[in-house]
C-alpha atoms as a PDB file:
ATOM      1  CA  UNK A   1      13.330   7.090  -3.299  1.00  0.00           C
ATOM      2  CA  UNK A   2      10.907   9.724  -4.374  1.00  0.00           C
ATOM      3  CA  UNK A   3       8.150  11.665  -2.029  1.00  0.00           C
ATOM      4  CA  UNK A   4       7.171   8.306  -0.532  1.00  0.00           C
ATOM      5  CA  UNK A   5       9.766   5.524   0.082  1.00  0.00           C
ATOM      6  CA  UNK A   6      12.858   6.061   2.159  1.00  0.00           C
ATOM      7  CA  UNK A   7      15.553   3.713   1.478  1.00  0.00           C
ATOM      8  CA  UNK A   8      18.408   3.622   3.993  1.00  0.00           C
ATOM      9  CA  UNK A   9      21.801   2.573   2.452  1.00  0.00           C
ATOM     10  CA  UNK A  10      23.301  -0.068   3.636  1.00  0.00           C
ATOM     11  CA  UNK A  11      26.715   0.341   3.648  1.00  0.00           C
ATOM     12  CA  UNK A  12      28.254  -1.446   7.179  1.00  0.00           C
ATOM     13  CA  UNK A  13      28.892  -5.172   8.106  1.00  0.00           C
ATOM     14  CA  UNK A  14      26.081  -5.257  10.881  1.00  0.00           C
ATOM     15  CA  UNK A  15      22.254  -5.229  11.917  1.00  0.00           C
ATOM     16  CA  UNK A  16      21.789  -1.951  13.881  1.00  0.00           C
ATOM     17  CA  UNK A  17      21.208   1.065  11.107  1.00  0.00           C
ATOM     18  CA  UNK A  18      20.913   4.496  12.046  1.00  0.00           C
ATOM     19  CA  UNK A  19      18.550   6.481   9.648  1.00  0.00           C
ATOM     20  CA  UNK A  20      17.347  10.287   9.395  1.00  0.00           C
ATOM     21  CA  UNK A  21      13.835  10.240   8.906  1.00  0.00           C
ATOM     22  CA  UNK A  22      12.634  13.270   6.521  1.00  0.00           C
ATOM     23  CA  UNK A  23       9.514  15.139   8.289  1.00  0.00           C
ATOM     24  CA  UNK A  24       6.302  13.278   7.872  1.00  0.00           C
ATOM     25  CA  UNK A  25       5.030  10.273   9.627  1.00  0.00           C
ATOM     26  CA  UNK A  26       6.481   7.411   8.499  1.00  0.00           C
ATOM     27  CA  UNK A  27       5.975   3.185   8.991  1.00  0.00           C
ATOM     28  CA  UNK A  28       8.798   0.483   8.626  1.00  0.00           C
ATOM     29  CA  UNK A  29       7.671  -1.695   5.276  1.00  0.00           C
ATOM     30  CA  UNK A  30       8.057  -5.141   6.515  1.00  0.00           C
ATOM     31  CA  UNK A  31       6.434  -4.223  10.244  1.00  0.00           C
ATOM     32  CA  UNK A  32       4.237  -0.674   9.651  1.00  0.00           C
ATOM     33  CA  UNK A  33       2.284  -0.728  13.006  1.00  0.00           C
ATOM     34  CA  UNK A  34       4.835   0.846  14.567  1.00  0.00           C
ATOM     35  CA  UNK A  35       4.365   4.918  13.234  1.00  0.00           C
ATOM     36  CA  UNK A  36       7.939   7.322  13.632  1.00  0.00           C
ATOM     37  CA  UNK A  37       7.622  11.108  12.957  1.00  0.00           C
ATOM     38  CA  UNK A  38      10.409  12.709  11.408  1.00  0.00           C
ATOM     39  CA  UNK A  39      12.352  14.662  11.363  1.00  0.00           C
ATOM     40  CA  UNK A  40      13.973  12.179  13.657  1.00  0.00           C
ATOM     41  CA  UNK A  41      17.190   9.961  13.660  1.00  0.00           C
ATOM     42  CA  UNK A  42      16.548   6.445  14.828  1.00  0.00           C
ATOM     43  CA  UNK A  43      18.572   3.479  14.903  1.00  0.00           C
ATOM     44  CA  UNK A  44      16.902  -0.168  14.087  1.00  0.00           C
ATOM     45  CA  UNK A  45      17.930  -3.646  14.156  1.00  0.00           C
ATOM     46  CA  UNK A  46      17.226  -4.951  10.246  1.00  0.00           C
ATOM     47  CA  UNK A  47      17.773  -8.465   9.863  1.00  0.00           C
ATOM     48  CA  UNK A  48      19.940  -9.848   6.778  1.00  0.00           C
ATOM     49  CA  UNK A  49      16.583 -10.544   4.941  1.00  0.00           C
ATOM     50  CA  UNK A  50      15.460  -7.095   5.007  1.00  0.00           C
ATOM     51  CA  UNK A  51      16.640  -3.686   3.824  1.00  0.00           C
ATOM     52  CA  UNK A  52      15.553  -0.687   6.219  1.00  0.00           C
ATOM     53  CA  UNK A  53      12.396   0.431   3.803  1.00  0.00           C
ATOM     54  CA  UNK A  54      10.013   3.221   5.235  1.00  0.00           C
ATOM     55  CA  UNK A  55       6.749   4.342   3.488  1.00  0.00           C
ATOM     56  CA  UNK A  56       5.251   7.726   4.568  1.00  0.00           C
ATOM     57  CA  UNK A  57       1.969   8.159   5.826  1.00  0.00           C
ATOM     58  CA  UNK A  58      -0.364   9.092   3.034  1.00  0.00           C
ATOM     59  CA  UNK A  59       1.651   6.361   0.351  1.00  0.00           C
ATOM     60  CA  UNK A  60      -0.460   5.198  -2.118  1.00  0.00           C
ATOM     61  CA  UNK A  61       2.652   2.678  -4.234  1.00  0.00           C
ATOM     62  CA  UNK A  62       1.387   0.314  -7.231  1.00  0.00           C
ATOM     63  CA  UNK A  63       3.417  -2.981  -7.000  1.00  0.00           C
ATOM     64  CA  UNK A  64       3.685  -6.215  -9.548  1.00  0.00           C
ATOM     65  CA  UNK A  65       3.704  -9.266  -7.348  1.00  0.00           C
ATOM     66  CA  UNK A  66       4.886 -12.950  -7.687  1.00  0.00           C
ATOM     67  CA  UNK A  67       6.976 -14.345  -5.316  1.00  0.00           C
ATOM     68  CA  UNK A  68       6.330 -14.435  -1.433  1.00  0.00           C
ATOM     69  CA  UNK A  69       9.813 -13.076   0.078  1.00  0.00           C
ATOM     70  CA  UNK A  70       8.495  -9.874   0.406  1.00  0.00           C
ATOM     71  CA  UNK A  71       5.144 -10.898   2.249  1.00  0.00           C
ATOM     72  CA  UNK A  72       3.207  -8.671   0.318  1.00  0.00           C
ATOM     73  CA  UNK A  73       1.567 -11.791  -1.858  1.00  0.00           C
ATOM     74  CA  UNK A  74       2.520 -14.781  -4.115  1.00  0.00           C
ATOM     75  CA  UNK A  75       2.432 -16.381  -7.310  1.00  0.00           C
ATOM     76  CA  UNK A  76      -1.398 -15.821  -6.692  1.00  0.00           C
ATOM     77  CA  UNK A  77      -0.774 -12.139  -7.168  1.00  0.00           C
ATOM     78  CA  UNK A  78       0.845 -12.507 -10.460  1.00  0.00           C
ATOM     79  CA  UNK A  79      -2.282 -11.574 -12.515  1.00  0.00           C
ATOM     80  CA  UNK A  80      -2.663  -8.311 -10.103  1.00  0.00           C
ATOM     81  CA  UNK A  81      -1.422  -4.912  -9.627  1.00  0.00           C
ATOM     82  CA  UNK A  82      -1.379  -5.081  -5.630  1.00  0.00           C
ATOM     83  CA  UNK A  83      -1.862  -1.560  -4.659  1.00  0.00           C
ATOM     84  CA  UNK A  84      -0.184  -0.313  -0.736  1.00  0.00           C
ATOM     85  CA  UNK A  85      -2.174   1.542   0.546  1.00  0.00           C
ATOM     86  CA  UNK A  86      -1.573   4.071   3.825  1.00  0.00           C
ATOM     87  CA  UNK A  87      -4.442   6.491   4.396  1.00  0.00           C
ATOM     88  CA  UNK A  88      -3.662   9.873   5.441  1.00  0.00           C
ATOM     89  CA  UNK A  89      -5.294  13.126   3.996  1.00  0.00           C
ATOM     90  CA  UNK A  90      -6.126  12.901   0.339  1.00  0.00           C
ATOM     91  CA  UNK A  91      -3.428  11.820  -1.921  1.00  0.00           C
ATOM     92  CA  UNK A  92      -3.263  10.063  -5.305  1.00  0.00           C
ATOM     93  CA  UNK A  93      -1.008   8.443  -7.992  1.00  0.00           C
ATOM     94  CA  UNK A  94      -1.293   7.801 -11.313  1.00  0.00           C
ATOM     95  CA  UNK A  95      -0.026   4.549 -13.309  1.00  0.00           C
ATOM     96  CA  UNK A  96       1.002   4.382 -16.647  1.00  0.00           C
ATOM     97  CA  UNK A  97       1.235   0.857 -18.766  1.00  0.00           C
ATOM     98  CA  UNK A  98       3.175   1.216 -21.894  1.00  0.00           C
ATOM     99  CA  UNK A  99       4.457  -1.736 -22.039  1.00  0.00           C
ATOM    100  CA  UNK A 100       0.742  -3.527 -22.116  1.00  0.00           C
ATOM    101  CA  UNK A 101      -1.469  -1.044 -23.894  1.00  0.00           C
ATOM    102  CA  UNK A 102      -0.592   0.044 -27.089  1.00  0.00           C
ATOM    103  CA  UNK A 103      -2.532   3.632 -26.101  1.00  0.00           C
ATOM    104  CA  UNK A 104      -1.117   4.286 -23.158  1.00  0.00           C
ATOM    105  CA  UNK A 105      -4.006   4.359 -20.457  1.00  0.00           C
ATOM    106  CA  UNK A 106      -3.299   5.259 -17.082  1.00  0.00           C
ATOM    107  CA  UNK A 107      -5.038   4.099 -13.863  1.00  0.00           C
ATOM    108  CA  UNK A 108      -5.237   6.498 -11.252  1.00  0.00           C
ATOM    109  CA  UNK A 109      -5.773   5.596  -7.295  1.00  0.00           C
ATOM    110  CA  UNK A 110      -7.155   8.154  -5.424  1.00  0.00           C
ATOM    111  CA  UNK A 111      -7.513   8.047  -1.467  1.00  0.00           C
ATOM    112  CA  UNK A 112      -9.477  10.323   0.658  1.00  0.00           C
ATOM    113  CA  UNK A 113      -9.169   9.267   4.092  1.00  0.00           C
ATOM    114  CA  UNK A 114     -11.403  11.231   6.828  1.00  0.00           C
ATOM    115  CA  UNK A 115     -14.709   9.616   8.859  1.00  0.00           C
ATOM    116  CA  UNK A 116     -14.513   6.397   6.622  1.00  0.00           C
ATOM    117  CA  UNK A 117     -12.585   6.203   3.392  1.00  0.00           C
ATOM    118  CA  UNK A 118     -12.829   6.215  -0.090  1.00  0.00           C
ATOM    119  CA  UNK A 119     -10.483   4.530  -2.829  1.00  0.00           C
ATOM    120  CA  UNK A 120     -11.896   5.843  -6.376  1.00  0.00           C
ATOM    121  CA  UNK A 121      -9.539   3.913  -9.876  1.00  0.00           C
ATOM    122  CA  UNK A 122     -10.111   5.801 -12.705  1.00  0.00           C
ATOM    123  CA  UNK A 123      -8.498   5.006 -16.225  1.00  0.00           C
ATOM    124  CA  UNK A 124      -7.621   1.471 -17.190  1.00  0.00           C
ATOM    125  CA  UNK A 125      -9.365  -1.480 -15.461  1.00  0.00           C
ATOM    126  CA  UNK A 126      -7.399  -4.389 -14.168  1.00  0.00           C
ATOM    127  CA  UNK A 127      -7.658  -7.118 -11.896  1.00  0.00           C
ATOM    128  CA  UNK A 128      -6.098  -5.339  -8.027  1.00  0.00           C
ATOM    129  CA  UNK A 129      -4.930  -6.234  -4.642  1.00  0.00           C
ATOM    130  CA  UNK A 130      -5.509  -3.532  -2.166  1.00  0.00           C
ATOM    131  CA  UNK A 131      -3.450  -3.679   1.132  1.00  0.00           C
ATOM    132  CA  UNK A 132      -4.819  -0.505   3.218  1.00  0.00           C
ATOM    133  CA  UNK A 133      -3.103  -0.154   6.757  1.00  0.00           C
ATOM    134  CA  UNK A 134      -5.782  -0.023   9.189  1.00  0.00           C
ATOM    135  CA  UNK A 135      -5.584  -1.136  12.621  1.00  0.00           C
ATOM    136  CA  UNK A 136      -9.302  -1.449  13.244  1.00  0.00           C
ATOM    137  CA  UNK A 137     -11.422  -3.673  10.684  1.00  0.00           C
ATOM    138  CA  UNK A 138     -14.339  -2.080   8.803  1.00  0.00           C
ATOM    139  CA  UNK A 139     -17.865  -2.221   9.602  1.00  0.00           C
ATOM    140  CA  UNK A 140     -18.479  -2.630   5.829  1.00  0.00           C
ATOM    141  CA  UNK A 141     -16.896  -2.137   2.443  1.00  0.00           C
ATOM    142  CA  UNK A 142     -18.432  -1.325  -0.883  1.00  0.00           C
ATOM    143  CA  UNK A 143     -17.607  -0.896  -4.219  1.00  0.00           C
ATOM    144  CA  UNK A 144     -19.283   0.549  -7.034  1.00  0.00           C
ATOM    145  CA  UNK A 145     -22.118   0.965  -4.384  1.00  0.00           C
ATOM    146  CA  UNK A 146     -22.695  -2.730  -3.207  1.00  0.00           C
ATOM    147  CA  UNK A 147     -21.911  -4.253  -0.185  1.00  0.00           C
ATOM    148  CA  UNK A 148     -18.996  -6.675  -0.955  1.00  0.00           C
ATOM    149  CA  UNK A 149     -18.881 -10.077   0.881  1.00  0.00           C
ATOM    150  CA  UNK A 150     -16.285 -10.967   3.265  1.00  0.00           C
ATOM    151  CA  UNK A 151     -15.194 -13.833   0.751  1.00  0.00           C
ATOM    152  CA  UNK A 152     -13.634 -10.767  -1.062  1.00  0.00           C
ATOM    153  CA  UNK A 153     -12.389  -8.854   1.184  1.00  0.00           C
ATOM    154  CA  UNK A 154     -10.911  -9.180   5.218  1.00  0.00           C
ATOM    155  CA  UNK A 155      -8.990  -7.766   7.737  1.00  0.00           C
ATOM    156  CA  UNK A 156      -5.589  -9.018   8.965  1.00  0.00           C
ATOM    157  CA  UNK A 157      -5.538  -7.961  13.179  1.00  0.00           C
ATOM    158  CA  UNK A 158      -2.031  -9.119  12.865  1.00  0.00           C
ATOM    159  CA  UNK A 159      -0.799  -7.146   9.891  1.00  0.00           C
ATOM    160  CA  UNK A 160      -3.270  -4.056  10.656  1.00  0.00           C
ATOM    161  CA  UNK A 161      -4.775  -4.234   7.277  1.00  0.00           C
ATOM    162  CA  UNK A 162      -7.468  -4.343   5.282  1.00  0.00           C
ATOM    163  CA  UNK A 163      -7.295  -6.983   1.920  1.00  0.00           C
ATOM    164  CA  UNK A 164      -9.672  -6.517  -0.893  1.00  0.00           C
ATOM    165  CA  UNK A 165      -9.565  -8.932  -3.960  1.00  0.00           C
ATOM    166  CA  UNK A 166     -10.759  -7.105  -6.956  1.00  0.00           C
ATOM    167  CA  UNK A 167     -10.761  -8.579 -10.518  1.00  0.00           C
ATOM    168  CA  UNK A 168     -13.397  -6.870 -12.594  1.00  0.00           C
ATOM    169  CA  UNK A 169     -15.806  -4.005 -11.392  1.00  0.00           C
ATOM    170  CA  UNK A 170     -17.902  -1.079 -13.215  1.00  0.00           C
ATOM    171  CA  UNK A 171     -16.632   2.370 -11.656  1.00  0.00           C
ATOM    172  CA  UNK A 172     -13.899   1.741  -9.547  1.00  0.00           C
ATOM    173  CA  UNK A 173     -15.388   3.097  -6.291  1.00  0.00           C
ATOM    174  CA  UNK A 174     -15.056   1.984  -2.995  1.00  0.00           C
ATOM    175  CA  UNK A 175     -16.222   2.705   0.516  1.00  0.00           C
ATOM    176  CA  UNK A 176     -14.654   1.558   3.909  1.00  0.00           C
ATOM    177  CA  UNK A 177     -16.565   2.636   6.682  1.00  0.00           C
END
């Protein structure tokens, strides 16, 4: 499903799914601490709840939020674009809203992950969730050039990720380190 999301068809009465990974390094959606590199066949157990979703390494994937199946945020996410976020290289993607600006705007996410890493929006401003895979928790993250407070941001051991609250801000530039 495009350069970033694999989608394995379902398309048997059972749990255990064999799917051909494209090259790349890629993470299972709902667990993405485990990493596979394709090319590669695997087979996985995906529970009736699930389908057998894999993001590759370097996905940057905008997302509108409001229920909690998915466990990617609730009805508290409703009012944000909750941005997925797994560092790799430099990569970006671009947004467009024409269904809520009249003059189409676009926002555009761009990642550049090396010694720390840097998440720069550019275009139209809204209110974001960022979920950034990261196994280790930062030392500090900024944005715009101050130090935000942990009230605003934190990092989930369990989930290996970092979870920034945004809803207003100047530039659009942050800094994990």
């Amino acid at each position: 499903f495009g350069e970033d999301l694999l989608v394995a068809p379902i398309h048997e009465d059972k749990n255990d799914r064999q799917v051909v990974l494209p090259p790349g390094q890629w993470r299972y959606l709902f667990n993405h601490k485990e990493l596979f590199h394709g090319p590669a066949t695997i087979v996985r157990t995906v529970p009736l709840d699930e389908y057998p979703v894999f993001i590759r390494e370097g996905a940057i994937i905008p997302l509108k939020v409001s229920r909690n199946y998915t466990g990617l945020g609730d009805r508290d996410s409703a009012d944000f674009t909750t941005w997925l976020i797994y560092p790799a290289g430099t990569n970006q993607f671009t947004l467009w809203h024409p269904q809520t600006h009249p003059t189409p705007k676009p926002t555009t996410v761009k990642v550049e992950a090396g010694i720390g890493l840097r998440v720069t929006f550019t275009g139209e401003h809204e209110p974001h969730l960022l979920r950034i895979h990261s196994a280790k928790p930062p030392a500090q993250v900024k944005l715009d050039g101050n130090e935000l407070s942990t009230g605003s941001w934190r990092h989930d051991a369990a989930q290996e990720l970092i979870l920034v609250t945004t809803r207003e801000y100047q530039q659009g530039q942050y800094e994990i380190t």
